[in-house]
Protein backbone atom coordinates (compact mmCIF):
# COMPACT_ATOMS: atom_id res chain seq x y z
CA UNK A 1 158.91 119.07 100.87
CA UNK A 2 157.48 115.91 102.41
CA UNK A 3 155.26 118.41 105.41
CA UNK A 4 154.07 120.68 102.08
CA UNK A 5 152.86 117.36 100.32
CA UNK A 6 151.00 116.16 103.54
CA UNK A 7 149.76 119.07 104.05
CA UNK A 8 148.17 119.19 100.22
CA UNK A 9 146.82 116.01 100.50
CA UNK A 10 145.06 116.54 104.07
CA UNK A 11 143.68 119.53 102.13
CA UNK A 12 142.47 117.87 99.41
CA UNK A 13 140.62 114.73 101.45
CA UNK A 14 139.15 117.65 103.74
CA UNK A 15 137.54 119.40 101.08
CA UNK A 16 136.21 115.95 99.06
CA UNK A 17 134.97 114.23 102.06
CA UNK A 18 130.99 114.69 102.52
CA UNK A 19 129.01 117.04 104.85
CA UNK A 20 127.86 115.65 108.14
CA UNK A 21 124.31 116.46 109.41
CA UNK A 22 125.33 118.99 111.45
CA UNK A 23 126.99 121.34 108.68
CA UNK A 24 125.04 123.41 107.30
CA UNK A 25 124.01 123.59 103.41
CA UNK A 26 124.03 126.76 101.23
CA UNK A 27 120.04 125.99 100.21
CA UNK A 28 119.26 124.93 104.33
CA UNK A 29 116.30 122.67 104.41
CA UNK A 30 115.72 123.20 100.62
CA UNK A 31 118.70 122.20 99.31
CA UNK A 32 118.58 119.52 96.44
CA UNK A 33 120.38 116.29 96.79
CA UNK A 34 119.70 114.79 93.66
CA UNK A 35 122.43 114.98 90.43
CA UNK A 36 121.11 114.90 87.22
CA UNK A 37 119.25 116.32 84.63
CA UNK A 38 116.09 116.72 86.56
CA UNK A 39 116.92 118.07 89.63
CA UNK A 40 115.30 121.09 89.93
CA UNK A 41 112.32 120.27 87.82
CA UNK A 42 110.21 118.52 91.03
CA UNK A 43 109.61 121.24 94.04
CA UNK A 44 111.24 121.29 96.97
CA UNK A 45 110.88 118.42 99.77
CA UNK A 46 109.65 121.03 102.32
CA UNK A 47 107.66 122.69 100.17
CA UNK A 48 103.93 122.11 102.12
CA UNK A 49 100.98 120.39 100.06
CA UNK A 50 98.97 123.72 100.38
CA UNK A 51 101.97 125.31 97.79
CA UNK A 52 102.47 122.85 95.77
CA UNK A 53 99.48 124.18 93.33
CA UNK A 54 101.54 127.25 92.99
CA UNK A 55 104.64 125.56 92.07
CA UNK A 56 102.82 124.07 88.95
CA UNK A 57 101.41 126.89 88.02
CA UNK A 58 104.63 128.97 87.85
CA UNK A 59 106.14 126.03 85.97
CA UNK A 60 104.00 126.17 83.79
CA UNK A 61 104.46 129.66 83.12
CA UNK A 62 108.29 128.80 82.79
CA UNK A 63 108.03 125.91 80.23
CA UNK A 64 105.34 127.14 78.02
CA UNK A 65 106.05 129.89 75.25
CA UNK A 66 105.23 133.59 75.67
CA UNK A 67 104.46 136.08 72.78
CA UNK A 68 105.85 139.52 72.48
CA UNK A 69 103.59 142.15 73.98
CA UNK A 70 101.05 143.69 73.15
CA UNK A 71 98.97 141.24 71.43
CA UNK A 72 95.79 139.25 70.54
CA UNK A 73 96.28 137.09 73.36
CA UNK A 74 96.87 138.43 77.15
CA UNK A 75 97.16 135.05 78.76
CA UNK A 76 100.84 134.66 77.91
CA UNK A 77 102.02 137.63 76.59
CA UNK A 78 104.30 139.89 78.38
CA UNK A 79 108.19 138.59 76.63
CA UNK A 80 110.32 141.45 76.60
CA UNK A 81 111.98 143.15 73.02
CA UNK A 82 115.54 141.85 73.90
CA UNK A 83 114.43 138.05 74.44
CA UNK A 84 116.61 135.49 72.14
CA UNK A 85 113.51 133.29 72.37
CA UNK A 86 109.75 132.46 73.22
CA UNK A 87 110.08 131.17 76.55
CA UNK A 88 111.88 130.82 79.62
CA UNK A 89 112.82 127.25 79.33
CA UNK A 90 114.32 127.50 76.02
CA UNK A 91 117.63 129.62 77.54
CA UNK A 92 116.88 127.60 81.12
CA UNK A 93 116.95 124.19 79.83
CA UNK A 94 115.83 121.58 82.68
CA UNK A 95 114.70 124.63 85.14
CA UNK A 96 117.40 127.07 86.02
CA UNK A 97 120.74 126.59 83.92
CA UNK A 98 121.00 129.13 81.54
């Protein structure tokens, strides 16, 4: 009894205690650090300058509402039948959970 407890808690420390530099991280070089709400709303830290215009752009595109296609407008319509909603960031509140 007293080796299966030891053994739990050496299993339990192991798994809470933080990665060194040289393990590797599920996202490599692009994995987020941060906690919070706003985590993935900045782009990533290796993400070059000459990119970052594209990153606004498509966030743009995933915080500001669509309309149902076809219609009047072409510059944001293209939302799907089956949609719950008018835009991305309505079901993927503060960029990705959804």
């Amino acid at each position: 009894m007293k080796s299966y407890l030891s053994a739990s808690l050496l299993t339990a420390l192991f798994f809470l205690s933080p990665l060194h530099a040289h393990e590797t991280y599920s996202g490599g070089k692009t994995t987020v650090k941060k906690e919070g709400a706003n985590a993935f709303s900045l782009p990533a830290a290796n993400l070059p300058m000459s990119k970052r215009l594209d990153f606004s752009v498509g966030n743009s595109f995933f915080r500001n509402p669509w309309v149902p296609a076809p219609s009047s407008t072409d510059a944001r319509d293209g939302l799907g039948p089956l949609f719950n909603t008018n835009g991305c960031q309505n079901c993927h509140i503060k960029d990705g959970r959804g």
